[in-house]
N, C-alpha and C. Protein backbone atom coordinates (compact mmCIF):
# COMPACT_ATOMS: atom_id res chain seq x y z
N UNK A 1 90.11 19.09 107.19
CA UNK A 1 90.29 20.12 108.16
C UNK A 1 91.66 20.77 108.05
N UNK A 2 92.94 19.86 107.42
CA UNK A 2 93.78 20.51 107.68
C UNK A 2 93.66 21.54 106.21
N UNK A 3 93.38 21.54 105.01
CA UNK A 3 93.17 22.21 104.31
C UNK A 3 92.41 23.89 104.63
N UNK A 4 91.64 23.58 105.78
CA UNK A 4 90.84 24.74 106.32
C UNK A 4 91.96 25.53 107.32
N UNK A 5 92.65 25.02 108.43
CA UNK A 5 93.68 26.27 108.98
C UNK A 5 94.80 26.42 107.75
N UNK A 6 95.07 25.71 106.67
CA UNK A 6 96.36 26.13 106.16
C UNK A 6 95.70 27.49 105.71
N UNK A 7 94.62 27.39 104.95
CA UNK A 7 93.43 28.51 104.43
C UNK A 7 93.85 29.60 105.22
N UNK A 8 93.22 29.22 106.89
CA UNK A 8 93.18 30.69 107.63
C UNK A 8 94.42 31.16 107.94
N UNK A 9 95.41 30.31 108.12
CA UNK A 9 96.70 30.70 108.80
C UNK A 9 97.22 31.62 107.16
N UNK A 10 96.87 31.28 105.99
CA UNK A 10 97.16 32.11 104.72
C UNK A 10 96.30 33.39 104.99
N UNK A 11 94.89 32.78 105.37
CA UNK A 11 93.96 34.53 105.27
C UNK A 11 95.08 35.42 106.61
N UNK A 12 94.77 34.40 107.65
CA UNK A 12 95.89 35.65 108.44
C UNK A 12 97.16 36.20 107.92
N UNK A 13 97.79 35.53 107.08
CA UNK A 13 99.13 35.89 106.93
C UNK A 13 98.56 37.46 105.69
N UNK A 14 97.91 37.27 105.25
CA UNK A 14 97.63 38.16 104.13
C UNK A 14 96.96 39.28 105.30
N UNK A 15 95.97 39.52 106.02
CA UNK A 15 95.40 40.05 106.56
C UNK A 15 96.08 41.10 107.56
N UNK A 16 97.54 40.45 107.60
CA UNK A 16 98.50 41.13 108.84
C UNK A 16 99.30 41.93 107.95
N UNK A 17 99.56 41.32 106.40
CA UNK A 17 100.27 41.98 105.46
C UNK A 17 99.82 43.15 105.05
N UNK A 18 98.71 43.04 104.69
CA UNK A 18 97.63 44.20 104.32
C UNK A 18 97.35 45.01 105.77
N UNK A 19 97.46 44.97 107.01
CA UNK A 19 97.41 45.82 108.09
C UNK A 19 98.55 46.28 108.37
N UNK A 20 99.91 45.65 107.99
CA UNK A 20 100.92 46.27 108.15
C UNK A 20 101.03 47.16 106.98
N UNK A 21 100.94 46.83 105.97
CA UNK A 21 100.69 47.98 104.46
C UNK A 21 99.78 49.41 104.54
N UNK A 22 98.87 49.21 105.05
CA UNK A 22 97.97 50.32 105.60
C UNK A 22 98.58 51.20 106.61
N UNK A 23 99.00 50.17 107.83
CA UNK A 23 99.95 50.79 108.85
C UNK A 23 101.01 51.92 108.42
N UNK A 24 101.67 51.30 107.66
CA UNK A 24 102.98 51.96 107.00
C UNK A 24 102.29 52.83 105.78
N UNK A 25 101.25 52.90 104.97
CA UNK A 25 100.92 54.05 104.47
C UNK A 25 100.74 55.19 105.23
N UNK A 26 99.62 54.80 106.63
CA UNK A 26 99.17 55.44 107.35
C UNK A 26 100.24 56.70 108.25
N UNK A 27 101.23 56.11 108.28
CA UNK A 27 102.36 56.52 109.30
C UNK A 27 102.98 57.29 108.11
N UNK A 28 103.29 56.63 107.00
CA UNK A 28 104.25 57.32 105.79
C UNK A 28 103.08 58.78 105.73
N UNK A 29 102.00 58.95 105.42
CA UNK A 29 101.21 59.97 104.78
C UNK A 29 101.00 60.88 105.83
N UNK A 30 100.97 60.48 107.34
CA UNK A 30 100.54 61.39 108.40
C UNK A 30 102.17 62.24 108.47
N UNK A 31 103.33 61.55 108.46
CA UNK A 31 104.77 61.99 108.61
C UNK A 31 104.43 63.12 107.09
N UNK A 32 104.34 63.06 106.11
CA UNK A 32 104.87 63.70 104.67
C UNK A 32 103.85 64.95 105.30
N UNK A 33 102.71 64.84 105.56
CA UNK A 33 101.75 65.93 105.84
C UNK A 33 102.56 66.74 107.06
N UNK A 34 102.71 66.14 107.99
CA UNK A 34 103.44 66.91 109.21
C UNK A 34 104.34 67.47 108.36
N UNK A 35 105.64 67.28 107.45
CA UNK A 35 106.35 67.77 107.06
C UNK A 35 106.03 69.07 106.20
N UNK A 36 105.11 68.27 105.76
CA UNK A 36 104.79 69.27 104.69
C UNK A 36 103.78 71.15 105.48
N UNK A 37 103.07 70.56 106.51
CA UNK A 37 103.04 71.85 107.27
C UNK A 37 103.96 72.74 107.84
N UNK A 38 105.01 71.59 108.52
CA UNK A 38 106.08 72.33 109.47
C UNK A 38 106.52 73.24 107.96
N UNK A 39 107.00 72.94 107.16
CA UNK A 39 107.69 73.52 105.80
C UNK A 39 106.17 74.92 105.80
N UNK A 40 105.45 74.40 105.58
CA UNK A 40 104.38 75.80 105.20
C UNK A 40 104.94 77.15 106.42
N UNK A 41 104.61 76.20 107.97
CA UNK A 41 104.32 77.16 108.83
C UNK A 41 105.76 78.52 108.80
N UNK A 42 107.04 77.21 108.46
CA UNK A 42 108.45 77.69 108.28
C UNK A 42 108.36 79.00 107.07
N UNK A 43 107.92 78.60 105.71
CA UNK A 43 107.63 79.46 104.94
C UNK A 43 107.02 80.68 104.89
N UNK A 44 105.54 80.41 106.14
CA UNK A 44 104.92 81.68 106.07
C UNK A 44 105.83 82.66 107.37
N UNK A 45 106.86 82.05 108.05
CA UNK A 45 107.65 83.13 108.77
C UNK A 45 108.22 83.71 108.15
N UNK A 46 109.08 82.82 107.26
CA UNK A 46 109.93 83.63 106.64
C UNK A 46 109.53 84.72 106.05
N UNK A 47 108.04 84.48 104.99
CA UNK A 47 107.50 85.34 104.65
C UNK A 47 107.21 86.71 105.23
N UNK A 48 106.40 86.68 106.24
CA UNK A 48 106.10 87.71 107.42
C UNK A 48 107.34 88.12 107.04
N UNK A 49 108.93 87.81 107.66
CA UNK A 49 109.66 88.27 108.33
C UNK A 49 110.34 89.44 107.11
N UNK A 50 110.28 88.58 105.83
CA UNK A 50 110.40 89.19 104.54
C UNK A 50 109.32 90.46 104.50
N UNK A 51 107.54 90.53 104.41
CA UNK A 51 107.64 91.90 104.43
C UNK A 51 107.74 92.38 105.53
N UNK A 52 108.06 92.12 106.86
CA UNK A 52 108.86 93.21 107.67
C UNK A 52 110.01 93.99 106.94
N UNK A 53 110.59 93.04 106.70
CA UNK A 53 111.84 93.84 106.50
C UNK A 53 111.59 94.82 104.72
N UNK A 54 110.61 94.38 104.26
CA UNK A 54 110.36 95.14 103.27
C UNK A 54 110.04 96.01 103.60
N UNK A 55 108.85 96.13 104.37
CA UNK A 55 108.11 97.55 105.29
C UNK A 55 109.59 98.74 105.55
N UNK A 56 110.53 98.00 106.18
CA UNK A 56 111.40 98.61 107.16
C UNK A 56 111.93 99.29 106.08
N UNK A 57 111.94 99.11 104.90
CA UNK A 57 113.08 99.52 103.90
C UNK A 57 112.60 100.79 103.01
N UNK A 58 111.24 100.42 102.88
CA UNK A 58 110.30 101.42 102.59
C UNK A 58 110.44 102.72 103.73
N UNK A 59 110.08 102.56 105.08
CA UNK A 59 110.30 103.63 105.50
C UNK A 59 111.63 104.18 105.66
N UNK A 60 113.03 103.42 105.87
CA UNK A 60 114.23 104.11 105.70
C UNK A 60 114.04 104.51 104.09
N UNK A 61 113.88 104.00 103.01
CA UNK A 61 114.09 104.52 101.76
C UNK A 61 113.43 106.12 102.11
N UNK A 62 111.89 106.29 102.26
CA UNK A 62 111.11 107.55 102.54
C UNK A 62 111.72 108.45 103.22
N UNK A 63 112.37 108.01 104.83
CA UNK A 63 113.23 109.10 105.51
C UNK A 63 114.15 109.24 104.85
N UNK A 64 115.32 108.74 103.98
CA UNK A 64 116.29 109.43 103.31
C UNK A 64 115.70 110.64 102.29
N UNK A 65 114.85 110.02 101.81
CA UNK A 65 114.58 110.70 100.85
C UNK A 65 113.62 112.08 101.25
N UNK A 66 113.09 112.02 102.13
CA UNK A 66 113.19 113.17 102.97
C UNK A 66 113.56 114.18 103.42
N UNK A 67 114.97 113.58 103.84
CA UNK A 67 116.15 113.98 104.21
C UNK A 67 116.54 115.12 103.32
N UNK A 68 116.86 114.22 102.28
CA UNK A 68 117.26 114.69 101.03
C UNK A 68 116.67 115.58 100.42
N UNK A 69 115.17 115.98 100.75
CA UNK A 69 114.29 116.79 99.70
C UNK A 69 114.49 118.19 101.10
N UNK A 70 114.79 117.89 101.68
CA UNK A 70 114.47 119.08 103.28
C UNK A 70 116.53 119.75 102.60
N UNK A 71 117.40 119.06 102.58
CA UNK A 71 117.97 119.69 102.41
C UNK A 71 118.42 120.47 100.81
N UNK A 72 118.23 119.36 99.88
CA UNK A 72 117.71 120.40 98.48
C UNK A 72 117.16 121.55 98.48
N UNK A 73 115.96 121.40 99.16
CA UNK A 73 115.02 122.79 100.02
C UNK A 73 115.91 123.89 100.45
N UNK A 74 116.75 123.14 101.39
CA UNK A 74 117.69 124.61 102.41
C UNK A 74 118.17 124.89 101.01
N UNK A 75 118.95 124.26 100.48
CA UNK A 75 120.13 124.46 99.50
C UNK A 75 119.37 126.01 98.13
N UNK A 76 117.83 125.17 97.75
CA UNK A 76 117.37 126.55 96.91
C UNK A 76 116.74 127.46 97.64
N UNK A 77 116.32 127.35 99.08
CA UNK A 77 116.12 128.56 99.81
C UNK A 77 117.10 129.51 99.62
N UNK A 78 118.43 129.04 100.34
CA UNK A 78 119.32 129.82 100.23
C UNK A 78 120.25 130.62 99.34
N UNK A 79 120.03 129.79 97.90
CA UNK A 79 119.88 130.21 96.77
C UNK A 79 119.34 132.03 96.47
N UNK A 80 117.99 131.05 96.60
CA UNK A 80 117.24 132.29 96.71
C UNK A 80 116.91 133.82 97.03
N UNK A 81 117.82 133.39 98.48
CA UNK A 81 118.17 134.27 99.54
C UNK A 81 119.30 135.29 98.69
N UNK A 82 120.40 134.24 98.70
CA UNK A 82 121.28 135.30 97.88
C UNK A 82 120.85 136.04 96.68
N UNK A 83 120.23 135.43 95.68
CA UNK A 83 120.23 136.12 94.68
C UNK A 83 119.32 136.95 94.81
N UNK A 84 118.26 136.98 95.86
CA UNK A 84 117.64 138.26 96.07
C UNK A 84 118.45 139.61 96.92
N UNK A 85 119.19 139.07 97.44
CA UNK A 85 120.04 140.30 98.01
C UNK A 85 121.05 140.66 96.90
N UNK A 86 121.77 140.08 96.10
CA UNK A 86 122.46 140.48 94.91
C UNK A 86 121.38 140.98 94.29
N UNK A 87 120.37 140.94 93.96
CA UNK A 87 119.26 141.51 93.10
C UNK A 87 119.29 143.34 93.52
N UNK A 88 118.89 142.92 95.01
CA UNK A 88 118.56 144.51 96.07
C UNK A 88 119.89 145.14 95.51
N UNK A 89 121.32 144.74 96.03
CA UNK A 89 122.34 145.85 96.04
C UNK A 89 122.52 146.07 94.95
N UNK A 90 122.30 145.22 94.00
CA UNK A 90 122.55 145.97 92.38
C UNK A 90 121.60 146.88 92.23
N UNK A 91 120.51 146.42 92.40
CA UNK A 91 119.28 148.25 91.89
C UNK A 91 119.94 149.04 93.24
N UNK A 92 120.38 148.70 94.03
CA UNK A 92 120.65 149.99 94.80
C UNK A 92 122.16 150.60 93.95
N UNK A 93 123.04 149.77 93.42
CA UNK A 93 124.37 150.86 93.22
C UNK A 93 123.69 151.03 92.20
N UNK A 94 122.81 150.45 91.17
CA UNK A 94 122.29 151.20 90.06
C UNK A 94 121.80 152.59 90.12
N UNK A 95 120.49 151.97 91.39
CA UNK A 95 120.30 153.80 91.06
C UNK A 95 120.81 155.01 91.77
N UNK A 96 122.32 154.29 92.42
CA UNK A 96 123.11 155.30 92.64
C UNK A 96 124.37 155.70 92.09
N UNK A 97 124.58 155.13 90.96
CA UNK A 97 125.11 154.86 89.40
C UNK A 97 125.16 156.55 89.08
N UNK A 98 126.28 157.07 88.88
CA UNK A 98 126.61 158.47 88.13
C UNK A 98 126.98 158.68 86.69
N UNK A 99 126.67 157.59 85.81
CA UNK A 99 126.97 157.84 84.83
C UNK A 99 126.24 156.25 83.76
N UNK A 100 125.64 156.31 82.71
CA UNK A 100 124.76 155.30 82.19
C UNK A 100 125.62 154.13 81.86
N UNK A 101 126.81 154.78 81.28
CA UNK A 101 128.28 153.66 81.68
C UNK A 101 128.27 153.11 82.71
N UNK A 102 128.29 153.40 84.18
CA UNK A 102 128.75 153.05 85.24
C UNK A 102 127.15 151.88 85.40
N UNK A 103 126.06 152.32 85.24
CA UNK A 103 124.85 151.79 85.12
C UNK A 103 124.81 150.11 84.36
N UNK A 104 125.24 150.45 83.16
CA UNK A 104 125.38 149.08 82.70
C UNK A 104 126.49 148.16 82.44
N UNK A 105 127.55 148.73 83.17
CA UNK A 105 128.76 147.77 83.93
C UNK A 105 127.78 147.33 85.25
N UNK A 106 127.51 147.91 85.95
CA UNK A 106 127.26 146.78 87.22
C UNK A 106 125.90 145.91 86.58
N UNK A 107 124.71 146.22 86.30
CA UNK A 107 124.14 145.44 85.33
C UNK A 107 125.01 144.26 84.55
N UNK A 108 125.95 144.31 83.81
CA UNK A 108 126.41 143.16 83.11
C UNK A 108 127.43 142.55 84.26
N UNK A 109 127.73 143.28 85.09
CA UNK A 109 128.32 142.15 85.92
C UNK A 109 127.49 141.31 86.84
N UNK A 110 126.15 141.78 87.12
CA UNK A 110 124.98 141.40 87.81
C UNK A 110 124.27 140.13 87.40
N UNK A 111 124.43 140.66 86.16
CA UNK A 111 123.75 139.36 84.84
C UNK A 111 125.15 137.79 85.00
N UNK A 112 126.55 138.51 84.84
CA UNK A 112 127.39 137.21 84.43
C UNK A 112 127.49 136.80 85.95
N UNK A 113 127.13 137.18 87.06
CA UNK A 113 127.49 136.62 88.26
C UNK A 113 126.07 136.09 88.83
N UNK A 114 125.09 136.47 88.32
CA UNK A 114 123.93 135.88 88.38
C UNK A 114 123.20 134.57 87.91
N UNK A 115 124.37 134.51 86.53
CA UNK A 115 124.14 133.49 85.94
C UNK A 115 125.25 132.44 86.20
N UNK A 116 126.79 132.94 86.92
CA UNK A 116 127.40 131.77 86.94
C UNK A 116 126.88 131.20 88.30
N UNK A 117 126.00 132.06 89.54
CA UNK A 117 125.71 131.41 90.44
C UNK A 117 124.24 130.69 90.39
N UNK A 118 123.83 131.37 89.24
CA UNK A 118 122.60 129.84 88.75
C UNK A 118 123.87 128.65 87.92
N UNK A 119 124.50 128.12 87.41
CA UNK A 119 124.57 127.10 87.16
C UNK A 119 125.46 126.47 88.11
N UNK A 120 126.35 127.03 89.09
CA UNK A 120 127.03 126.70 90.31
C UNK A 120 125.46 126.10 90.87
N UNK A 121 124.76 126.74 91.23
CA UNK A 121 123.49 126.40 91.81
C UNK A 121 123.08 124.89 91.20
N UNK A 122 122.65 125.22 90.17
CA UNK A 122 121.88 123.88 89.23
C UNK A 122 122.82 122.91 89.54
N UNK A 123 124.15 122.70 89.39
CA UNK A 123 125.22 121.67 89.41
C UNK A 123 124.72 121.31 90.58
N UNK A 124 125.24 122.04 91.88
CA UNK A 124 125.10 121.70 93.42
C UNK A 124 123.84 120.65 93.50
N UNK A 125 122.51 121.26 93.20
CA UNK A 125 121.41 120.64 93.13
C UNK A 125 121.40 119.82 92.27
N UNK A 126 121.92 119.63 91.00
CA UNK A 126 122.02 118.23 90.49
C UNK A 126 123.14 116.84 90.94
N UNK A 127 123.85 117.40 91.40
CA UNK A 127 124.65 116.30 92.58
C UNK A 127 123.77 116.07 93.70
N UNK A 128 123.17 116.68 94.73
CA UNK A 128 122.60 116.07 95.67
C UNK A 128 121.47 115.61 95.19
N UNK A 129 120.88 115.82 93.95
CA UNK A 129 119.69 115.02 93.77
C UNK A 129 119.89 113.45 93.00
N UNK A 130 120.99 113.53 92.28
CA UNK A 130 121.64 112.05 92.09
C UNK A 130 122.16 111.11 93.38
N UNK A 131 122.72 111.72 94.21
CA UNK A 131 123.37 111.37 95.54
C UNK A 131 121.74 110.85 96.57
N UNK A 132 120.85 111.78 96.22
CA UNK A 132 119.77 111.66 96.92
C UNK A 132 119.31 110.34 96.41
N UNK A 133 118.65 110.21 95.00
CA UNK A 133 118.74 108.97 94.66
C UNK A 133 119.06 107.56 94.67
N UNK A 134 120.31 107.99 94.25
CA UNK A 134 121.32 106.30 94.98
C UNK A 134 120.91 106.13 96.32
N UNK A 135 120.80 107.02 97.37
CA UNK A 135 120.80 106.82 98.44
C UNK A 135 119.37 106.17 98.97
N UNK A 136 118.69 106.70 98.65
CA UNK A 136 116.90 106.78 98.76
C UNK A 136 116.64 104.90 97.87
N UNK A 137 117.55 104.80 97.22
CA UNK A 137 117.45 103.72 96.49
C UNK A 137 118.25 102.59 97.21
N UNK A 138 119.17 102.72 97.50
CA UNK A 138 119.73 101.60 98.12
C UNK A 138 118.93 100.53 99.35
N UNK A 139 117.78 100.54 100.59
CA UNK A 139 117.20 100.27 100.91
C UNK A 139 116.59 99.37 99.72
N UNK A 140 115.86 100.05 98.72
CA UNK A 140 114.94 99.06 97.99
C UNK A 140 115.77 98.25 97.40
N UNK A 141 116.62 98.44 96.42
CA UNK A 141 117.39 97.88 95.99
C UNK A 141 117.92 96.63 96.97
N UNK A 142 117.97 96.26 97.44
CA UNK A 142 118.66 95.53 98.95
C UNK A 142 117.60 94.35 98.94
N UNK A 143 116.71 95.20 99.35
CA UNK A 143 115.29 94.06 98.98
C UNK A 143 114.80 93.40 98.22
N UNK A 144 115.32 94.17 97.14
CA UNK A 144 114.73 93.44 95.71
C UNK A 144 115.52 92.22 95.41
N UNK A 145 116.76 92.09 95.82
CA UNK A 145 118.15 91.23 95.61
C UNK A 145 117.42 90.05 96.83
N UNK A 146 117.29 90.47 98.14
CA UNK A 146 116.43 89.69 99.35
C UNK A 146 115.39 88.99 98.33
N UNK A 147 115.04 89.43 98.02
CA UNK A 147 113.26 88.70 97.50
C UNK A 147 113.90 87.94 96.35
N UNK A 148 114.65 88.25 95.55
CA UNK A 148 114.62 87.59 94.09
C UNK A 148 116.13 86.11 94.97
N UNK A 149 116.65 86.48 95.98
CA UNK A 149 117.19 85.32 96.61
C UNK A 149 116.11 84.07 97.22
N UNK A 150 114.96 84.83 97.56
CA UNK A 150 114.83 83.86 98.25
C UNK A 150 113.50 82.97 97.40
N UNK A 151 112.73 83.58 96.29
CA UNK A 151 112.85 83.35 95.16
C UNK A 151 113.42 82.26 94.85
N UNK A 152 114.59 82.13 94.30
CA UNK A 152 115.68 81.29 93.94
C UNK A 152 115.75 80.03 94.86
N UNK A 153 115.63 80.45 96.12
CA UNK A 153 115.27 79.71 97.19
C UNK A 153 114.32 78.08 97.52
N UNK A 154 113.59 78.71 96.65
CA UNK A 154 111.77 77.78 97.41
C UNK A 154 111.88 77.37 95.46
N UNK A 155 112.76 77.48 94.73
CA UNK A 155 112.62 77.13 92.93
C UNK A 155 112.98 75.53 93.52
């Protein structure tokens, strides 16, 4: 008989070992899972919060660039404006021009002032459309540096 409790008092001792082993898997695997959600749920905010702020950057990028195309706009409207009224008063002193000399002096001055205020023009408009650029760009740009950080982040 005593051979029979040393037996059980061994099956118990093993039986409590193996329930505490289970125990402590049980507790270890339910903890790593909790963790491992809280980390997801954490991730997918960040995410969200990331394309918010992508969204946001997109539409400031669009309103600058907006901006930018409305005033390019004024800039060759007004262009326009002038060189159609320099257009008018030249055929008007033209055809009130007394002499074919006098005719194609204001003509060639019509032409060299016509043309230095097209490339005054083109310059103007090629600065604000570089300026427009960088600008219209900086928003994305911002983001792209955001994303490829956080990227780097979750590696």
């Amino acid at each position: 008989m005593t051979t029979k409790n040393k037996t059980t008092k061994a099956g118990s001792a093993k039986t409590e070992t193996m329930e505490d082993t289970i125990k402590n898997a049980t507790t270890a695997s339910t903890e790593a899972m909790q963790d491992g959600f809280e980390q997801a749920v954490l991730a997918a905010g960040e995410f969200g919060e990331h394309v918010k702020a992508n969204s946001e950057a997109v539409v400031e990028s669009f309103t600058i660039a907006g901006q930018g195309m409305e005033a390019i706009n004024t800039e060759i409207t007004a262009s326009m404006k002038t060189s159609y009224e320099n257009g008018v008063a030249t055929a008007q002193a033209m055809a009130s021009a007394k002499s074919l000399q006098e005719m194609v002096e204001l003509q060639a001055d019509y032409a060299k002032s016509a043309m230095e205020a097209y490339f005054a023009g083109l310059t103007t408009l090629s600065g604000m459309s570089t300026t427009l650029l960088k600008n219209a760009a900086k928003p994305l740009n911002a983001r792209a540096q955001a994303t490829a950080e956080m990227v780097q982040g979750y590696r």
